[in-house]
Protein backbone atom coordinates (compact mmCIF):
# COMPACT_ATOMS: atom_id res chain seq x y z
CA UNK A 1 -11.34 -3.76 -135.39
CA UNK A 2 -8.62 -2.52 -137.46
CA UNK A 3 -5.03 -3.17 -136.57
CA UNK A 4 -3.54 -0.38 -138.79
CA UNK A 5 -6.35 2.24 -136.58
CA UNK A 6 -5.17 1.21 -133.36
CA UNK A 7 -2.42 3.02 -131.01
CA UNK A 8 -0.37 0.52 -129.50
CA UNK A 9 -1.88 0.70 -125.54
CA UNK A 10 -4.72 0.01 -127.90
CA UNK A 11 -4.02 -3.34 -128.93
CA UNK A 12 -2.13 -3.94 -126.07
CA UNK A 13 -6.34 -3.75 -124.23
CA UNK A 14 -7.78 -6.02 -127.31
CA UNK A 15 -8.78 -9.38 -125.85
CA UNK A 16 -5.62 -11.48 -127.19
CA UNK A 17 -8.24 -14.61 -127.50
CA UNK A 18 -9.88 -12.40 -130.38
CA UNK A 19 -8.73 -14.04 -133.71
CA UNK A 20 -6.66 -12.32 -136.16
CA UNK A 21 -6.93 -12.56 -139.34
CA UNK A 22 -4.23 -11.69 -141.80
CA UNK A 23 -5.50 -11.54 -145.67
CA UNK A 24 -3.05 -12.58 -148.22
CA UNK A 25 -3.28 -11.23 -151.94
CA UNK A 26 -0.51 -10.77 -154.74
CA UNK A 27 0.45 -8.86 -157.81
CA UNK A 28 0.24 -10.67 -160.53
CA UNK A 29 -0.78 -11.24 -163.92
CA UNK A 30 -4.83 -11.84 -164.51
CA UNK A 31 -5.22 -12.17 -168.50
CA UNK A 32 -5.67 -9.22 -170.54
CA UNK A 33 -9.68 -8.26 -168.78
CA UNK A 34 -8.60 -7.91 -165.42
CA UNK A 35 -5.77 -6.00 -163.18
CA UNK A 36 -2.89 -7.41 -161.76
CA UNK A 37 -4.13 -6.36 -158.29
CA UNK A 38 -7.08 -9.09 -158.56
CA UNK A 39 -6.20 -11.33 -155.64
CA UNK A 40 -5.33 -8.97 -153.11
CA UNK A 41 -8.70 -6.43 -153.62
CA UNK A 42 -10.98 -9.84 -153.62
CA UNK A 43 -9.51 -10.82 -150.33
CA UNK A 44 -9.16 -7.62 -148.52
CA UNK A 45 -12.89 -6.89 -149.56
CA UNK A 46 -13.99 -10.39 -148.33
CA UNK A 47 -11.53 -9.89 -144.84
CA UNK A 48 -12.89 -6.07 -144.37
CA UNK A 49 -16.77 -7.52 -144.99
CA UNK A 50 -16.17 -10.44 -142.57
CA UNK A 51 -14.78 -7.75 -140.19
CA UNK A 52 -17.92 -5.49 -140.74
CA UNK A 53 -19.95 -8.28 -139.84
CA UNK A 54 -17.92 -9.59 -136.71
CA UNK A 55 -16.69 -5.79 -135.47
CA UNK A 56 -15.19 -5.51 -131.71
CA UNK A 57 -14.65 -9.38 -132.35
CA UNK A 58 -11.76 -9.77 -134.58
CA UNK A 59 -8.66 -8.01 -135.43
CA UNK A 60 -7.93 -7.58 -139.09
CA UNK A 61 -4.37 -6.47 -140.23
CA UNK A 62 -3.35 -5.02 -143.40
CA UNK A 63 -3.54 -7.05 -146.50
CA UNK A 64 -0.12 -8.53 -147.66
CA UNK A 65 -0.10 -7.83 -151.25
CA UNK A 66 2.91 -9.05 -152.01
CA UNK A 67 3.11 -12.83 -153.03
CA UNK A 68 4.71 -15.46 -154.07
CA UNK A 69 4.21 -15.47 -157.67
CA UNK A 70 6.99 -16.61 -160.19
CA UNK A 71 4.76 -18.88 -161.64
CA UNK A 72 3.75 -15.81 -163.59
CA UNK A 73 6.61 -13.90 -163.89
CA UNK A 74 7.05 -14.20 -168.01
CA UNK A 75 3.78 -11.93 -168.04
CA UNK A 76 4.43 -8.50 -167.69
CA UNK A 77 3.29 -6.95 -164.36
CA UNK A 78 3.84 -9.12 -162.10
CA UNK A 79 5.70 -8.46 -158.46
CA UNK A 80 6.92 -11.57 -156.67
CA UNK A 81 8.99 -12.97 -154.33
CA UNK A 82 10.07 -16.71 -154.58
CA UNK A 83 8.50 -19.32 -152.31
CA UNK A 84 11.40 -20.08 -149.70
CA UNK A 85 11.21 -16.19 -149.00
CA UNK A 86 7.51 -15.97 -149.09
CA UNK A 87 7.63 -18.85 -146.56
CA UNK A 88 9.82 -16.45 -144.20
CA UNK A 89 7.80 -13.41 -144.50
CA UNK A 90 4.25 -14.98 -143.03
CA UNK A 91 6.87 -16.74 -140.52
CA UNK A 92 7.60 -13.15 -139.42
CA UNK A 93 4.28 -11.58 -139.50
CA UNK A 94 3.20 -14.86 -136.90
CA UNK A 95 6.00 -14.16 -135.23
CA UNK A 96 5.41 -10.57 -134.68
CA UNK A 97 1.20 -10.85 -134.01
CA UNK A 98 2.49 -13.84 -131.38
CA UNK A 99 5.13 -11.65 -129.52
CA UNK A 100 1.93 -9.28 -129.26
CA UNK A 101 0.56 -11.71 -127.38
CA UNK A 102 -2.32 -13.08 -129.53
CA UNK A 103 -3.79 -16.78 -129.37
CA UNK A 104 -5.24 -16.91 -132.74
CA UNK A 105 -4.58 -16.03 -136.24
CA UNK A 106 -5.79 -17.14 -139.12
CA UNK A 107 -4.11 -15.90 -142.79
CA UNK A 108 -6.92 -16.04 -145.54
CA UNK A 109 -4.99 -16.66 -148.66
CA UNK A 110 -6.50 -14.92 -151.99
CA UNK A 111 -3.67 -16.25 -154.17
CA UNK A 112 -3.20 -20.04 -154.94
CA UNK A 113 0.47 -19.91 -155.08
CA UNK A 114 0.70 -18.32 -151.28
CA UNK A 115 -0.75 -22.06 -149.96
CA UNK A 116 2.21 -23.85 -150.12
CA UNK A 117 5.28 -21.33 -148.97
CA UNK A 118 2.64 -20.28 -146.66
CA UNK A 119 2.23 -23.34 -144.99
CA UNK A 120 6.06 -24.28 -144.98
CA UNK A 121 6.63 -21.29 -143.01
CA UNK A 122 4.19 -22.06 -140.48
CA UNK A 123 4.96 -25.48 -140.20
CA UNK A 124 8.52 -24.51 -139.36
CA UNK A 125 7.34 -22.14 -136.73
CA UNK A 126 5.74 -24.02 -135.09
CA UNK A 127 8.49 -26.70 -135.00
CA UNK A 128 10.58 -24.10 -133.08
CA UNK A 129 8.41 -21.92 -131.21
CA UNK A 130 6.77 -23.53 -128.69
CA UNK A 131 3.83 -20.45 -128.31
CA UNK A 132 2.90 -21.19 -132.02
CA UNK A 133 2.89 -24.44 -131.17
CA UNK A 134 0.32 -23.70 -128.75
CA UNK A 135 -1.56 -21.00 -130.41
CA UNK A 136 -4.15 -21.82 -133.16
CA UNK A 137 -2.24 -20.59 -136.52
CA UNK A 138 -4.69 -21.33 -139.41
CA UNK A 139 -4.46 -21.05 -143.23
CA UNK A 140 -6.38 -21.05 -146.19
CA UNK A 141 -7.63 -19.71 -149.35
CA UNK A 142 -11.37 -18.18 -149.38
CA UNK A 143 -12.92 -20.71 -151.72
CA UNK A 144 -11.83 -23.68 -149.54
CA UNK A 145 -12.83 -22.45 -146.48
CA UNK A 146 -16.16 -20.48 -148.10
CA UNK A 147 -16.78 -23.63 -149.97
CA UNK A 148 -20.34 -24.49 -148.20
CA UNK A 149 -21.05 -20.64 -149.21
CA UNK A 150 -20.30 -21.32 -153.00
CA UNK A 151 -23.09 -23.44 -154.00
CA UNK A 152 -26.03 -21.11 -155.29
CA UNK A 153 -24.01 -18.32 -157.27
CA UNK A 154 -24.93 -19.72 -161.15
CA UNK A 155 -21.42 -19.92 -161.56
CA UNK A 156 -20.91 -22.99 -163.60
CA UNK A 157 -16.94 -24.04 -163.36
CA UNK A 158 -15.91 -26.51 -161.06
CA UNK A 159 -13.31 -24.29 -158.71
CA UNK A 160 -11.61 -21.00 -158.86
CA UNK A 161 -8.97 -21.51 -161.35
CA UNK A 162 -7.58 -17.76 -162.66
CA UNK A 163 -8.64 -14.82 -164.11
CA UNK A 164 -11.82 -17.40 -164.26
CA UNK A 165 -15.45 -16.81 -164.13
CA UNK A 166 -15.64 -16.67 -160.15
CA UNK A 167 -12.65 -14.17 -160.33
CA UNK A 168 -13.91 -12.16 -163.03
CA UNK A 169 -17.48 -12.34 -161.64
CA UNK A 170 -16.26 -11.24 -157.80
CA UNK A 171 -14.42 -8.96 -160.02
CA UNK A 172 -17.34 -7.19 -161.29
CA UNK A 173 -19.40 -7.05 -157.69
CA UNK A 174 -16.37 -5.10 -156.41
CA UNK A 175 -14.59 -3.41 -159.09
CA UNK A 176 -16.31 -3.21 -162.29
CA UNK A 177 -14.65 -0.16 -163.13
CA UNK A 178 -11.54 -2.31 -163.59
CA UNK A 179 -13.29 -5.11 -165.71
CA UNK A 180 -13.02 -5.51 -169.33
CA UNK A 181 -15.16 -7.94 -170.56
CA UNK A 182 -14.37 -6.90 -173.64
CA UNK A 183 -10.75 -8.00 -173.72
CA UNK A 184 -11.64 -11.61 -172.25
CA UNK A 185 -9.75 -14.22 -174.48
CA UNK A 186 -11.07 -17.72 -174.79
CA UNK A 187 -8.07 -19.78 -173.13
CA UNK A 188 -6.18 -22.59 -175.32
CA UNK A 189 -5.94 -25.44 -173.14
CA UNK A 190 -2.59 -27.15 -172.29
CA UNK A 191 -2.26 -30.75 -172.00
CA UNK A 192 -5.13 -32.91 -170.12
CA UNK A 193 -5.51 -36.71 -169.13
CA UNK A 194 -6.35 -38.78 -166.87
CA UNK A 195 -3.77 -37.86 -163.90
CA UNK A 196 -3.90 -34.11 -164.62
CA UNK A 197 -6.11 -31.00 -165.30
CA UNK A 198 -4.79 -27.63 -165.70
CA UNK A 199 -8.01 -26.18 -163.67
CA UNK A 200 -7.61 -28.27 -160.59
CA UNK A 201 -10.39 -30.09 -159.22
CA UNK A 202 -11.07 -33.37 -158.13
CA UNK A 203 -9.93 -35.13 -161.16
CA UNK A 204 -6.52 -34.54 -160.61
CA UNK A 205 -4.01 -36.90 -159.22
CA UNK A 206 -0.70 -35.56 -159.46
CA UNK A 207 1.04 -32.17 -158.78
CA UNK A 208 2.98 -31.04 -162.09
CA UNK A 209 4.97 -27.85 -161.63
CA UNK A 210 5.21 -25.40 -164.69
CA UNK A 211 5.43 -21.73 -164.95
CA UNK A 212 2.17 -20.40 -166.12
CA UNK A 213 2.94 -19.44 -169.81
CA UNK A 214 3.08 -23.52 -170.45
CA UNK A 215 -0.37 -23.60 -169.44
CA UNK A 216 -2.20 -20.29 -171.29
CA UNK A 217 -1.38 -17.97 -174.30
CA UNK A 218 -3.60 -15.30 -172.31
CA UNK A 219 -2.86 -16.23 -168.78
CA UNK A 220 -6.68 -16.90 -167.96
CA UNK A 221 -8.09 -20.24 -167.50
CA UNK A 222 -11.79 -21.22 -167.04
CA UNK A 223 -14.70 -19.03 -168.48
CA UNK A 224 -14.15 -15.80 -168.12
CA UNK A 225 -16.88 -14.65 -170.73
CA UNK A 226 -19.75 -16.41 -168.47
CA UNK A 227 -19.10 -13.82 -165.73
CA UNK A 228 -21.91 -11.18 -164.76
CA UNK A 229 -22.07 -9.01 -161.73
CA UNK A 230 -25.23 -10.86 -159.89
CA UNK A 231 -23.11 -14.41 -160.04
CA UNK A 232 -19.97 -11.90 -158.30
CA UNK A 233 -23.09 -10.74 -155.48
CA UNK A 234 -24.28 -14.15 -154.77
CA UNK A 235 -20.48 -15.29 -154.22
CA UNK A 236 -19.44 -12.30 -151.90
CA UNK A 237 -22.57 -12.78 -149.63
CA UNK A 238 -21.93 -17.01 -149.46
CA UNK A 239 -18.11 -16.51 -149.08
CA UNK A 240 -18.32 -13.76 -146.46
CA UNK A 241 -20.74 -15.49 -144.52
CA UNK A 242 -19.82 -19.08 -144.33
CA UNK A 243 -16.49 -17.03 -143.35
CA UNK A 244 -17.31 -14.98 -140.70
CA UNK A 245 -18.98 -18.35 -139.71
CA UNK A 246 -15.45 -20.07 -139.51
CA UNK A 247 -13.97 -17.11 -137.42
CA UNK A 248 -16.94 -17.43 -134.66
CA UNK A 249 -15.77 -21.05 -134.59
CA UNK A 250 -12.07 -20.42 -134.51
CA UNK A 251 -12.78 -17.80 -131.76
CA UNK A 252 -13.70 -20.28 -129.86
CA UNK A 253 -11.62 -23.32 -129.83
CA UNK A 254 -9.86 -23.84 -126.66
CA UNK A 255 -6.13 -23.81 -127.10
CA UNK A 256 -4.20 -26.77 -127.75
CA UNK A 257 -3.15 -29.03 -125.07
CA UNK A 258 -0.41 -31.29 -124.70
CA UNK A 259 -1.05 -35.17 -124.84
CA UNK A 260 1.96 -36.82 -124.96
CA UNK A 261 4.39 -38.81 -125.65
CA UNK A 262 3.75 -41.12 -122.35
């Protein structure tokens, strides 16, 4: 079910134990072979084939385009708001699905620098609101929670990074008309070691904040050039599966009791 179709006696009937799920995308910069729209058509496309799949069982809003991006903002296109206002906005919008009366939401982030504001503005709600506190609130990007889906695509880089092979190969699955392979730069590498790697993965051990043009001339990282279309097929059916897998789960779990202190 679509939020966005619905009159508002017709949410008002929607089973409020029916998860939400609230997709998260941004407008940023994505090298010079892909739009700046990338994040949020990769996870509105993943939310809208999870709610194909699931139908009169969960309640997808609108996508939230706007993100938290001024990590990127010395490339040109790029629409942001900063982090402690990011952090308020998906305060509101769990705030506002809440008041409706709904036990479940979960926000499925399509842009890495979303996590963190995201999360700061949940954790506060919940701090002071004693129904989120309750409710089951749940974030996180697609390619953590679609990891166990990610394993057979051919793609051979570690993680999604940006503008990256499993980017640009989702990319062409979805959008190829928007592609241009032609235009993908090889990406000079910023510093490495031991503690740190620009890609993220398990090798690194420390957080080290930069804006993005310390880190790429082109703004891309990972292998852009190794994308194809069949690798982008393989990774939509995996992530929407494992998922719409997750949100059977979710739809389930009874709501959260109070233990203590005693």
């Amino acid at each position: 079910m679509l939020w966005h179709e619905l009159s508002w006696p017709g949410i008002a009937a929607v089973d409020r134990d029916i998860p939400v799920i609230v997709p998260l995308g941004s407008c940023e910069q994505h090298a010079h072979h892909l739009p700046v729209s990338v994040d949020s058509i990769q996870v509105e496309t993943i939310a809208r084939d999870v709610e194909a799949k699931l139908t009169d069982r969960v309640l997808l809003t609108p996508t939230l385009w706007l993100g938290s991006s001024h990590h990127h903002r010395d490339f040109p296109g790029t629409i942001s708001v900063t982090p402690m206002l990011y952090a308020q906005i998906v305060q509101q919008i769990a705030g506002s699905i809440l008041n409706a009366g709904f036990n479940r939401i979960f926000f499925l982030n399509g842009h890495g620098g979303n996590r963190v504001p995201g999360g700061t503005g949940l954790s506060e709600l919940t701090a002071s609101d004693d129904r989120a506190d309750r409710a089951h609130i749940a974030l996180a990007n697609w390619w953590e929670v679609a990891a166990d889906g990610m394993g057979n695509t051919g793609i051979a880089q570690e993680t999604v990074a940006h503008a990256c092979e499993f980017e640009t190969s989702l990319m062409l699955e979805i959008r190829s008309d928007l592609v241009r392979l032609d235009k993908v730069q090889s990406p000079t590498r910023a510093m490495e070691n031991e503690w740190f790697r620009v890609e993220g993965s398990n090798g690194t051990k420390i957080s080290l904040y930069h804006r993005f043009h310390r880190l790429t001339a082109s703004g891309s990282l990972g292998n852009s050039a190794a994308a194809t279309k069949e690798k982008g097929a393989r990774l939509r059916d995996g992530v929407v599966g494992e998922i719409a897998r997750f949100v059977r789960d979710f739809a389930n779990w009874p709501l959260s009791q109070i233990h203590g202190p005693r």
